[in-house]
PDB file of N, CA and C in Angstrom:
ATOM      1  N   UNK A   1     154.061  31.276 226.397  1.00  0.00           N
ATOM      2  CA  UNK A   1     153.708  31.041 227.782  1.00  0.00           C
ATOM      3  C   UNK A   1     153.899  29.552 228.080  1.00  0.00           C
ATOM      4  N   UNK A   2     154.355  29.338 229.224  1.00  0.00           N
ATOM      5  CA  UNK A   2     154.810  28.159 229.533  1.00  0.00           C
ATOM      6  C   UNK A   2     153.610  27.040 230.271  1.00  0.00           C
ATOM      7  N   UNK A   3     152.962  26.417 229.929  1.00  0.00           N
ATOM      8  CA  UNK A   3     152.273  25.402 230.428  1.00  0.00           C
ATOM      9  C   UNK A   3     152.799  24.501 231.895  1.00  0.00           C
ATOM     10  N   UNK A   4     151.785  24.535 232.803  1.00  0.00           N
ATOM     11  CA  UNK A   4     152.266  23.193 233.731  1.00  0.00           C
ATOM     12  C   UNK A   4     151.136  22.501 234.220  1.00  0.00           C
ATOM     13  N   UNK A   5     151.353  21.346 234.407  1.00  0.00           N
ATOM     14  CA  UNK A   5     150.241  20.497 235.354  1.00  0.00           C
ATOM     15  C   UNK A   5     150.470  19.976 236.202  1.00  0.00           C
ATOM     16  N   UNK A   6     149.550  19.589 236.995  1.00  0.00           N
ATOM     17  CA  UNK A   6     149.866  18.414 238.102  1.00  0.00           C
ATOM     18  C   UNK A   6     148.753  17.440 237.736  1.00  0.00           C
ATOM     19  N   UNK A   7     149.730  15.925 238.096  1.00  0.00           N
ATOM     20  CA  UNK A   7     149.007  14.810 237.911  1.00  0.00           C
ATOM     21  C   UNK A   7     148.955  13.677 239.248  1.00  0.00           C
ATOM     22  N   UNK A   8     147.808  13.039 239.557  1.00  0.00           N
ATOM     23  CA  UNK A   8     147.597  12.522 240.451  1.00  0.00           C
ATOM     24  C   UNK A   8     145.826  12.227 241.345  1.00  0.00           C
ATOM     25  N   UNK A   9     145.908  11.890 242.207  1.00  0.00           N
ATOM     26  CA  UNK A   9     144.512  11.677 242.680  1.00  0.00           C
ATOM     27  C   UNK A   9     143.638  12.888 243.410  1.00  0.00           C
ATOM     28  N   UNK A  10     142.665  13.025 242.936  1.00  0.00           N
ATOM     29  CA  UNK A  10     142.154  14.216 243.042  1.00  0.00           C
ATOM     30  C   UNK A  10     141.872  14.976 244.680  1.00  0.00           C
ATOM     31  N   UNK A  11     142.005  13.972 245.383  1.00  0.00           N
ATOM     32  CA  UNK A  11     142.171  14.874 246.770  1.00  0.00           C
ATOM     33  C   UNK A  11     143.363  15.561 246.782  1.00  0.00           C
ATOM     34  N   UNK A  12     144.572  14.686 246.527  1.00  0.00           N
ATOM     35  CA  UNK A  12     145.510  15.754 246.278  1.00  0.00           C
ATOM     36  C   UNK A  12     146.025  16.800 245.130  1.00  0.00           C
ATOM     37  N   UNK A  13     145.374  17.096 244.314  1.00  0.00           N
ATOM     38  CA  UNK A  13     146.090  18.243 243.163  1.00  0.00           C
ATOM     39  C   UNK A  13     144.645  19.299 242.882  1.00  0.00           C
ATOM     40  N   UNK A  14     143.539  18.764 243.355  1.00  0.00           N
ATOM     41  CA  UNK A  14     142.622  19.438 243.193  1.00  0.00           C
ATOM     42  C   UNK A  14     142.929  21.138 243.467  1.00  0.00           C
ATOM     43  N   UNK A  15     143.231  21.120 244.517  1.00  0.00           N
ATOM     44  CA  UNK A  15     143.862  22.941 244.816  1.00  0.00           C
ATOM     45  C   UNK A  15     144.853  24.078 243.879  1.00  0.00           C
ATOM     46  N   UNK A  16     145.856  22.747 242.905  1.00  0.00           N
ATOM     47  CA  UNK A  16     146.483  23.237 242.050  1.00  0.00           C
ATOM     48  C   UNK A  16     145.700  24.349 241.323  1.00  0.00           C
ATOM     49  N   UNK A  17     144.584  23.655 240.775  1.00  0.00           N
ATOM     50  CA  UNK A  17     143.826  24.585 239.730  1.00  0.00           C
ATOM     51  C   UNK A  17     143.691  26.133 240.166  1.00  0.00           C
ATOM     52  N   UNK A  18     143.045  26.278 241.210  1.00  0.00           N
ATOM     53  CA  UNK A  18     143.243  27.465 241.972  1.00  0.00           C
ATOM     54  C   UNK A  18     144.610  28.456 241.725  1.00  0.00           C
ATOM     55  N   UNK A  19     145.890  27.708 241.477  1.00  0.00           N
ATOM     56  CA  UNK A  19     146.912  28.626 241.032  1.00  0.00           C
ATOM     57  C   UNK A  19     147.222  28.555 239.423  1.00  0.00           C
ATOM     58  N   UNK A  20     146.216  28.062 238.833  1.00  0.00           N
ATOM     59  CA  UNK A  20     146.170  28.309 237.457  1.00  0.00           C
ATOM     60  C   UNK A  20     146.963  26.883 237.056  1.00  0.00           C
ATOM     61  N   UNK A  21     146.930  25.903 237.270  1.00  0.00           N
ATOM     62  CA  UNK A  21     147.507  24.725 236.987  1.00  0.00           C
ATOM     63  C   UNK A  21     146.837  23.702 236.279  1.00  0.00           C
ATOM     64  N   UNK A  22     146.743  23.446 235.452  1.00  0.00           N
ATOM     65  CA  UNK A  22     146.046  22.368 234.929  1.00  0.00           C
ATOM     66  C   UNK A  22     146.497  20.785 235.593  1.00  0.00           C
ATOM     67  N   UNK A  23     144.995  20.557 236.144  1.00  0.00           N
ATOM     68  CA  UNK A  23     144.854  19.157 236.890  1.00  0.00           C
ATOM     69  C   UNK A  23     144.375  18.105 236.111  1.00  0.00           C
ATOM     70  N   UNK A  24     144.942  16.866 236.175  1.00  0.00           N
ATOM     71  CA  UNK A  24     144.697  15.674 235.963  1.00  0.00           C
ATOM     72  C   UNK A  24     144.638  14.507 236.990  1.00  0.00           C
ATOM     73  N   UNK A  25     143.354  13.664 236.830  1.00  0.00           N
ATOM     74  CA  UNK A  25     142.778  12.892 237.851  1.00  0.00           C
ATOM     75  C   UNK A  25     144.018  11.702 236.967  1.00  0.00           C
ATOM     76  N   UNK A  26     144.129  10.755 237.999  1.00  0.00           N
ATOM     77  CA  UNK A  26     145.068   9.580 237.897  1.00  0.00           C
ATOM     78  C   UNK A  26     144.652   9.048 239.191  1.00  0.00           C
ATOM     79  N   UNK A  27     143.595   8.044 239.138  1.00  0.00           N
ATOM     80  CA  UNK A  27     143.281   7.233 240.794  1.00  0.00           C
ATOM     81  C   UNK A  27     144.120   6.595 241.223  1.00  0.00           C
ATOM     82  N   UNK A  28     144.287   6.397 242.402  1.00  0.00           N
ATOM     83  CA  UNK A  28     145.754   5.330 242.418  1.00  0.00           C
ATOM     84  C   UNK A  28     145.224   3.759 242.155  1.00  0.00           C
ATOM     85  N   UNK A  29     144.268   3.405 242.012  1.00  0.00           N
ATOM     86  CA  UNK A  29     143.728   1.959 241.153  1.00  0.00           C
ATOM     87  C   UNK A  29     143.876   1.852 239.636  1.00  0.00           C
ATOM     88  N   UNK A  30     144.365   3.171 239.127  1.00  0.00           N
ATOM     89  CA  UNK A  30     144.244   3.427 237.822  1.00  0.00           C
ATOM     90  C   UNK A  30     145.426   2.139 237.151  1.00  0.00           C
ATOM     91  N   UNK A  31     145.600   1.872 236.133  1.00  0.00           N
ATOM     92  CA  UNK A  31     146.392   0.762 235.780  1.00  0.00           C
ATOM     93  C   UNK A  31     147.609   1.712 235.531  1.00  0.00           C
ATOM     94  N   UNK A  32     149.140   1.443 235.600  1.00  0.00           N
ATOM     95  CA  UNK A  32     149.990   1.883 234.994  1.00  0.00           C
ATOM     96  C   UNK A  32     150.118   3.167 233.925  1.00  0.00           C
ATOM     97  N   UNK A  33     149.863   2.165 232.963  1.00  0.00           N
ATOM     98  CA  UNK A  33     149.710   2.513 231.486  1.00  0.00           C
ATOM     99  C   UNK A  33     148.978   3.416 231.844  1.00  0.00           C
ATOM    100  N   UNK A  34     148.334   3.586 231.830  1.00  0.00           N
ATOM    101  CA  UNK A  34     147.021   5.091 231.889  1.00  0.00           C
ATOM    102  C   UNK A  34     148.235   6.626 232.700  1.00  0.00           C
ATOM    103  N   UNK A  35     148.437   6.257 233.244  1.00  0.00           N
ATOM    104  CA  UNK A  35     149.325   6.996 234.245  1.00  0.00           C
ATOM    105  C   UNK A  35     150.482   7.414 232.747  1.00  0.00           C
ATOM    106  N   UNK A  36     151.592   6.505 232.395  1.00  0.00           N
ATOM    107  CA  UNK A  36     152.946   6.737 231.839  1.00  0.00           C
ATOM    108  C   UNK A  36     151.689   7.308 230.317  1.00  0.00           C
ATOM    109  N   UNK A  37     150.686   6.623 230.152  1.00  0.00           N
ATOM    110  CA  UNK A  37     150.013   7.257 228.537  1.00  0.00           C
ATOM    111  C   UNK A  37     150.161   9.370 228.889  1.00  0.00           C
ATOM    112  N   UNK A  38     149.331   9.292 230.221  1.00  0.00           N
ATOM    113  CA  UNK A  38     148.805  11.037 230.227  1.00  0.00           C
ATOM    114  C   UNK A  38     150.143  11.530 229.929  1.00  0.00           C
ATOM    115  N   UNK A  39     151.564  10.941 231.134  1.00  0.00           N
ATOM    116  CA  UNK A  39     152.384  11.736 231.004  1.00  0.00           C
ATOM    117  C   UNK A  39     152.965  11.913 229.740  1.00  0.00           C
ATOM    118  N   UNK A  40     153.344  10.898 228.549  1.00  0.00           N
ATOM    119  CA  UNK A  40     153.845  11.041 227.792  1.00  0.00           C
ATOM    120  C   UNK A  40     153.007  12.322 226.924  1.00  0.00           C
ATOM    121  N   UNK A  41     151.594  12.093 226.749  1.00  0.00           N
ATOM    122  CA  UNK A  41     150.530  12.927 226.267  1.00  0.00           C
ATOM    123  C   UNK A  41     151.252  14.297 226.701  1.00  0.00           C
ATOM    124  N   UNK A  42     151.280  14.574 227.816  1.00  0.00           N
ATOM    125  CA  UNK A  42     151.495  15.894 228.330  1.00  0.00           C
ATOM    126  C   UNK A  42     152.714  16.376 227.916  1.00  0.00           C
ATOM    127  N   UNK A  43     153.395  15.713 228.078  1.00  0.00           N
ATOM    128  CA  UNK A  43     154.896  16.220 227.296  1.00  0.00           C
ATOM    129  C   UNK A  43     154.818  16.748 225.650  1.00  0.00           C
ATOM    130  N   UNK A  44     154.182  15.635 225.056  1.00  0.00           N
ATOM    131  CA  UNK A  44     153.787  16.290 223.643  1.00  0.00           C
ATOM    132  C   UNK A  44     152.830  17.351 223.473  1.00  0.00           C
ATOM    133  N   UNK A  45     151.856  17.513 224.708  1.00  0.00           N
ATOM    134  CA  UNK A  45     151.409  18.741 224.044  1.00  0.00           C
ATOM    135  C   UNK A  45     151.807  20.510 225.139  1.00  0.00           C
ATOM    136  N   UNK A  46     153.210  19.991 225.246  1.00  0.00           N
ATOM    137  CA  UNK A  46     154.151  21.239 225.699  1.00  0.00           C
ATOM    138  C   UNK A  46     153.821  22.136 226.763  1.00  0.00           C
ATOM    139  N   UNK A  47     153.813  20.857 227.582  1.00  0.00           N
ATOM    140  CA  UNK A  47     153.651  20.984 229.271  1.00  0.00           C
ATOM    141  C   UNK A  47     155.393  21.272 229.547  1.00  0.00           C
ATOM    142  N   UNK A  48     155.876  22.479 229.980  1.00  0.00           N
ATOM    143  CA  UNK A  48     157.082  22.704 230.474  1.00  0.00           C
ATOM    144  C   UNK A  48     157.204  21.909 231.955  1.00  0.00           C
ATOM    145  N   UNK A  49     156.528  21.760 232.942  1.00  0.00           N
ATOM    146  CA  UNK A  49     156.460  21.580 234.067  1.00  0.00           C
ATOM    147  C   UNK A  49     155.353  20.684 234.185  1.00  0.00           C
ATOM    148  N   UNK A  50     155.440  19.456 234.614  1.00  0.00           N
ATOM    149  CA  UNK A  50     154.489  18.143 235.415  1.00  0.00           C
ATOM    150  C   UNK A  50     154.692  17.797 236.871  1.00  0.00           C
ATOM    151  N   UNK A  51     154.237  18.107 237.591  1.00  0.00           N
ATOM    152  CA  UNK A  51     154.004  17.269 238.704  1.00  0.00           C
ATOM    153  C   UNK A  51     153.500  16.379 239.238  1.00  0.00           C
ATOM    154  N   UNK A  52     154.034  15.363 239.349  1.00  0.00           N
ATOM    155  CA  UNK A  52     153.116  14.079 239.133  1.00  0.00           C
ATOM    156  C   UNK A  52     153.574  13.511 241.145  1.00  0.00           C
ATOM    157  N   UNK A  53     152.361  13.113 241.837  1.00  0.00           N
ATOM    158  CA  UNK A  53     151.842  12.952 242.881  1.00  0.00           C
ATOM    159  C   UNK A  53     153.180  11.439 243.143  1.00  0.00           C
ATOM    160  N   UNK A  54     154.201  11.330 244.237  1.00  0.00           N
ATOM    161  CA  UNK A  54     155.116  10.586 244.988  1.00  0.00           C
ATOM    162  C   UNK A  54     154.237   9.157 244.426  1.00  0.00           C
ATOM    163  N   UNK A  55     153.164   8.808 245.181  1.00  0.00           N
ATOM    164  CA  UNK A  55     152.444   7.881 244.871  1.00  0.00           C
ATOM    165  C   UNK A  55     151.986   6.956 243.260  1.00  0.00           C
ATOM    166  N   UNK A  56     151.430   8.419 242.788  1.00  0.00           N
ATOM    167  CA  UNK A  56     151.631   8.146 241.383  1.00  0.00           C
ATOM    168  C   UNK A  56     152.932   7.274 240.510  1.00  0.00           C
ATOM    169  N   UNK A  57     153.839   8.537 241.050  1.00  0.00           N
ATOM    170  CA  UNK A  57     155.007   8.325 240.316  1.00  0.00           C
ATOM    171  C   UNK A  57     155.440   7.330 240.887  1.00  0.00           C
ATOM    172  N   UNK A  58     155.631   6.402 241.620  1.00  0.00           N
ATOM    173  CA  UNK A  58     155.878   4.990 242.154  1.00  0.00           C
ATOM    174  C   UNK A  58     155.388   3.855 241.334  1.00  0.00           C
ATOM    175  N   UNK A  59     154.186   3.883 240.691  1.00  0.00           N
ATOM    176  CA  UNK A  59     153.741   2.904 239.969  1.00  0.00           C
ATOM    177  C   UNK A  59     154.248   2.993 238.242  1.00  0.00           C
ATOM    178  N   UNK A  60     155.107   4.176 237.745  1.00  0.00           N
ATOM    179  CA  UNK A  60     155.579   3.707 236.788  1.00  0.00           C
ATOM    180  C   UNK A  60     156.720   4.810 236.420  1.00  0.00           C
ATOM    181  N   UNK A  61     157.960   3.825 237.685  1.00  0.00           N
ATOM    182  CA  UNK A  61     159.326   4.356 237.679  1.00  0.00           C
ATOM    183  C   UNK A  61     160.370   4.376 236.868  1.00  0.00           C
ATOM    184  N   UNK A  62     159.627   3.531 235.427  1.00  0.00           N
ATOM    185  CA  UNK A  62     161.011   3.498 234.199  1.00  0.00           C
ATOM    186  C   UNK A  62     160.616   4.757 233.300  1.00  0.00           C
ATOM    187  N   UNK A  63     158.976   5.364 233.207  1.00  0.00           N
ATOM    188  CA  UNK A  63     158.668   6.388 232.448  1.00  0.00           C
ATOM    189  C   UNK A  63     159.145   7.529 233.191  1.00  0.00           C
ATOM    190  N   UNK A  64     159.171   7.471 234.751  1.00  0.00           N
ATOM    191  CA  UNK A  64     159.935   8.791 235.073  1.00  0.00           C
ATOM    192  C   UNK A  64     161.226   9.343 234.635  1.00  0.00           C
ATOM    193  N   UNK A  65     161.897   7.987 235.308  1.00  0.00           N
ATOM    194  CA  UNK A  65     163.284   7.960 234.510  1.00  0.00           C
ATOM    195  C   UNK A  65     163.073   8.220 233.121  1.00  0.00           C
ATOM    196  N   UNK A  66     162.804   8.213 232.290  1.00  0.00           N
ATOM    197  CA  UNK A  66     163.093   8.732 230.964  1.00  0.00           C
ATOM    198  C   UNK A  66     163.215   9.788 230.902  1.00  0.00           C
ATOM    199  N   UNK A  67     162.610  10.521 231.568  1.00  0.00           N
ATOM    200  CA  UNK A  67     162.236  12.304 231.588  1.00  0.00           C
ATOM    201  C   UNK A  67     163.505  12.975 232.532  1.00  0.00           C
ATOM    202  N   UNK A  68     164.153  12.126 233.097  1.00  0.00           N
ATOM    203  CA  UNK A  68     165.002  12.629 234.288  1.00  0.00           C
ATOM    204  C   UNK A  68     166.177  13.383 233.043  1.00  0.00           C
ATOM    205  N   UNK A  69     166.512  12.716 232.216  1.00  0.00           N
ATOM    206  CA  UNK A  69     167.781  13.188 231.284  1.00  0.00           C
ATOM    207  C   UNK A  69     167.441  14.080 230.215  1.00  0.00           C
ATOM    208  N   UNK A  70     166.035  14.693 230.222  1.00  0.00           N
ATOM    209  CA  UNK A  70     165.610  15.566 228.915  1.00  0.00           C
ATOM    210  C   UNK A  70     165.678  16.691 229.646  1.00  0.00           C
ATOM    211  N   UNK A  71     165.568  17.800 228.803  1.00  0.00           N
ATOM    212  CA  UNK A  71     165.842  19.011 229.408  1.00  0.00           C
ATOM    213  C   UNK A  71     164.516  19.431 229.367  1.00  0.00           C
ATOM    214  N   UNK A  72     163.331  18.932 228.880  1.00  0.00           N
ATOM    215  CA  UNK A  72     161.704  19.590 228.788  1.00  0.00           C
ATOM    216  C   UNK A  72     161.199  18.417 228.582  1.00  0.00           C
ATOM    217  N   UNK A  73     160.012  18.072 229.290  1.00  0.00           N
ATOM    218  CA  UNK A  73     159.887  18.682 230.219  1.00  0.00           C
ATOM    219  C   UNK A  73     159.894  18.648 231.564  1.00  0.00           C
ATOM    220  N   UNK A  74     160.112  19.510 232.919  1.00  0.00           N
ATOM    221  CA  UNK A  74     160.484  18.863 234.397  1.00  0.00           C
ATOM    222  C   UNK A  74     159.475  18.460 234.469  1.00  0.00           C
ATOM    223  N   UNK A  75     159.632  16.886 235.475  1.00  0.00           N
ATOM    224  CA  UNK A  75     158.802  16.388 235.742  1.00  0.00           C
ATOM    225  C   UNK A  75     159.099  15.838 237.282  1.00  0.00           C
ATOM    226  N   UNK A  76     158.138  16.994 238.298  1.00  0.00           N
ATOM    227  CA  UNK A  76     158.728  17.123 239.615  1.00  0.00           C
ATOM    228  C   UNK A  76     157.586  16.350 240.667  1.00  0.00           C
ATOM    229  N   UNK A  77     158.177  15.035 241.386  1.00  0.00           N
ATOM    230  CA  UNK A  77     157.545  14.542 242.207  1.00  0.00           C
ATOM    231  C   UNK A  77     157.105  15.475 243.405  1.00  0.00           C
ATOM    232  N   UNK A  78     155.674  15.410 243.625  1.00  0.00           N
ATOM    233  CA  UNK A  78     155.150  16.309 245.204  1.00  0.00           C
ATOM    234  C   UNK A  78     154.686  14.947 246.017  1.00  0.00           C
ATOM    235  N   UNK A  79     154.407  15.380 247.516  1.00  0.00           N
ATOM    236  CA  UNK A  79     153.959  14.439 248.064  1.00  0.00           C
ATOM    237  C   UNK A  79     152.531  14.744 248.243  1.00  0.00           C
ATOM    238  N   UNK A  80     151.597  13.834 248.350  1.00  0.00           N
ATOM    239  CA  UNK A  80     149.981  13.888 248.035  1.00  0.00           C
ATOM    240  C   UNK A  80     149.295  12.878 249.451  1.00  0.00           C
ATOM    241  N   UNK A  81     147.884  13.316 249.058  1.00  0.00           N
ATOM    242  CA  UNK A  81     147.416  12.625 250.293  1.00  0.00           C
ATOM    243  C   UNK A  81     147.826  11.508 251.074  1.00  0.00           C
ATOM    244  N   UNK A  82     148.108  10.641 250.119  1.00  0.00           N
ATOM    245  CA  UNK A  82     148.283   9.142 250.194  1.00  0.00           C
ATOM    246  C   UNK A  82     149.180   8.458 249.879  1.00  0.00           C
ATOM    247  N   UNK A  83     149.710   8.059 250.255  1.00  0.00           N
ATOM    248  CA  UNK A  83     151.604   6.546 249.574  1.00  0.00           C
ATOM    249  C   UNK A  83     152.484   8.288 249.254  1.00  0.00           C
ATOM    250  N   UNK A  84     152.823   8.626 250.436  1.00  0.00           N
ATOM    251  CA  UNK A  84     154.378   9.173 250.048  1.00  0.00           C
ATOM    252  C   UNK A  84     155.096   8.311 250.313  1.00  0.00           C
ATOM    253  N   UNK A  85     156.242   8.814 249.564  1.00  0.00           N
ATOM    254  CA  UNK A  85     157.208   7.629 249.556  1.00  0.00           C
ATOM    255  C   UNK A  85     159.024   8.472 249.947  1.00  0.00           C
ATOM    256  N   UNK A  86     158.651   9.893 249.986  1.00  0.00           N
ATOM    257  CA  UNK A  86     159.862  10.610 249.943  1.00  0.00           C
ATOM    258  C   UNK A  86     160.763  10.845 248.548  1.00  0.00           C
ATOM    259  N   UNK A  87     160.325  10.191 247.832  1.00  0.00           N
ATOM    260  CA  UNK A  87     161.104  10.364 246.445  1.00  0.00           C
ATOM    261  C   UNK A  87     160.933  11.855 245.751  1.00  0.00           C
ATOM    262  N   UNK A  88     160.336  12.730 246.251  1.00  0.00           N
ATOM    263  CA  UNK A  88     160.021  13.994 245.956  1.00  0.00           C
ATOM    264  C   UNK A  88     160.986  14.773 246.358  1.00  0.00           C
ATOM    265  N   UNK A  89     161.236  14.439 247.534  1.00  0.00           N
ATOM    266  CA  UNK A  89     162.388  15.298 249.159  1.00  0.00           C
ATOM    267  C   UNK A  89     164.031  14.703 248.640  1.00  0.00           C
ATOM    268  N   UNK A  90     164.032  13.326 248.180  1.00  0.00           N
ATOM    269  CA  UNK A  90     165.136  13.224 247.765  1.00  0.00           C
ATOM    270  C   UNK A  90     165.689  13.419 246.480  1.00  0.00           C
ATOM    271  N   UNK A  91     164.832  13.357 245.107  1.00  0.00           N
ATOM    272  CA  UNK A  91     165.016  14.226 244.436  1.00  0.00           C
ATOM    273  C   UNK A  91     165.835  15.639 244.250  1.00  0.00           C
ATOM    274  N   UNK A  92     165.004  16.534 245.358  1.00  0.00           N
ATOM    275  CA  UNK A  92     165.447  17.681 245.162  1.00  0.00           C
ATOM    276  C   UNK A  92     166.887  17.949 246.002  1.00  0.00           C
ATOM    277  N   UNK A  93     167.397  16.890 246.904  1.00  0.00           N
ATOM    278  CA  UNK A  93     168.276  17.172 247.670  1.00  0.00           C
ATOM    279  C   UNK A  93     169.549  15.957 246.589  1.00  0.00           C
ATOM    280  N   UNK A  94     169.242  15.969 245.867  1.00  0.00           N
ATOM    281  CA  UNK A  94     170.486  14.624 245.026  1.00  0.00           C
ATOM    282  C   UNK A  94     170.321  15.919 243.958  1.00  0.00           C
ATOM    283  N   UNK A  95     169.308  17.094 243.390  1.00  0.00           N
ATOM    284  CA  UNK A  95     169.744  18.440 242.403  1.00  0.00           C
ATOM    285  C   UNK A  95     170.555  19.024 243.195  1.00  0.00           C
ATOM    286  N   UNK A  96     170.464  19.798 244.348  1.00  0.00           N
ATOM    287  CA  UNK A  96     171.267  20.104 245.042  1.00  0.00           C
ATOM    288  C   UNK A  96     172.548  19.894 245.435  1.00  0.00           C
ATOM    289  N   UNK A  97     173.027  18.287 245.687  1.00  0.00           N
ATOM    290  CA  UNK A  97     174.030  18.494 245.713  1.00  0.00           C
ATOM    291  C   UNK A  97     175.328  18.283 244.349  1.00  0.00           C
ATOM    292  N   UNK A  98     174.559  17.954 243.291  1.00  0.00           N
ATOM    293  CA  UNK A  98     174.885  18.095 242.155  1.00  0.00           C
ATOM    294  C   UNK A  98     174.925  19.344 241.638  1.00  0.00           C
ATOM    295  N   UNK A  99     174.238  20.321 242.401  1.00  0.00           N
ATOM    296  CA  UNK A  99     174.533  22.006 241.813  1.00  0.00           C
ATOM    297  C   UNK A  99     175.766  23.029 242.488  1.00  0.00           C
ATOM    298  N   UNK A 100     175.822  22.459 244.078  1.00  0.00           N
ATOM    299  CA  UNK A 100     176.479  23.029 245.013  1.00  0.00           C
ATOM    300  C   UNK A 100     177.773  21.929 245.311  1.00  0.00           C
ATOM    301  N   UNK A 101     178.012  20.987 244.914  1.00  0.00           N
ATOM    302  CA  UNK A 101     178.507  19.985 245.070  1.00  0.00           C
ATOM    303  C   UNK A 101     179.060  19.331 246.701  1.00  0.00           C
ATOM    304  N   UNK A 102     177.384  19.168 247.377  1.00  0.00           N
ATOM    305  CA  UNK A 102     177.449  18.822 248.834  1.00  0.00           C
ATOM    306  C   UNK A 102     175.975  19.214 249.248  1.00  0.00           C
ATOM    307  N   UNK A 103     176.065  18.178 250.057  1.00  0.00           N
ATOM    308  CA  UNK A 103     174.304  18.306 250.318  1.00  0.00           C
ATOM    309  C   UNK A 103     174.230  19.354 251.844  1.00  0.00           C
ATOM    310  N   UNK A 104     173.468  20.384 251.736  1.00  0.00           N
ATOM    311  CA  UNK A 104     173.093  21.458 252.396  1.00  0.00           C
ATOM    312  C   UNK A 104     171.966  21.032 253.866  1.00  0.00           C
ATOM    313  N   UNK A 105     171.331  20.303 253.510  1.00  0.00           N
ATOM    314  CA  UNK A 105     170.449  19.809 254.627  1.00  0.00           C
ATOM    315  C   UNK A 105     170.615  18.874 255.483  1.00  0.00           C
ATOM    316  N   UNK A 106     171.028  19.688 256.509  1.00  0.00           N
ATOM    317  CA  UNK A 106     171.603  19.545 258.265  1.00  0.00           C
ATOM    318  C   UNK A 106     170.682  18.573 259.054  1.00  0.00           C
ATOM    319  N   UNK A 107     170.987  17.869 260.035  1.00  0.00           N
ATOM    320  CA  UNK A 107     170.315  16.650 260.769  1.00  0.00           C
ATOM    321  C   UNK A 107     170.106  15.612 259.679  1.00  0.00           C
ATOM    322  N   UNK A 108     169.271  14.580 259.775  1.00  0.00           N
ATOM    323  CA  UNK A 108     168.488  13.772 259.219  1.00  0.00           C
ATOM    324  C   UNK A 108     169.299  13.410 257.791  1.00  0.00           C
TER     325      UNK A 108
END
């Protein structure tokens, strides 16, 4: 069975649990390190799927990148209460057009 979590500040991922998700608090005052420590943690103990909060993932953008080129585990930006930044929305539209080869989403 495949493990996932979401990581980030607890107004936003708190609801996860509700769909069976294992939540992790990460304040956004939290230092860095604390943040890139859980994720690495989580990867070793065979989290297929992380979601780690736009905001979050802003404060430590070289540990994301590391994860971008492994095949386990995804580690998918959402946007959360506070500091979106869109890096979630563009993400998934730079998979896209790397799958379809052309980006699909019209206007904007």
């Amino acid at each position: 069975m495949y493990k996932a979590a979401v990581m980030g500040d607890w107004d936003s991922i708190y609801g996860f649990a509700a769909l069976g998700l294992d939540t992790f608090r990460v304040e956004a005052g939290a230092q860095p390190e604390e943040a890139a420590d859980l994720l690495k943690r989580l990867s070793q103990n065979k989290y297929e799927v992380i979601y780690i909060t736009e905001a979050l993932a802003a404060t430590i953008p070289e540990e994301i990148d590391r994860y971008r080129l492994m095949q386990s585990p995804a580690v998918i930006l959402i946007p959360g209460i506070y500091g979106n930044t869109g890096q979630g929305l563009q993400a998934v539209k730079k998979s896209v057009e790397q799958a379809v080869g052309s980006d699909i989403v019209f206007g904007n």
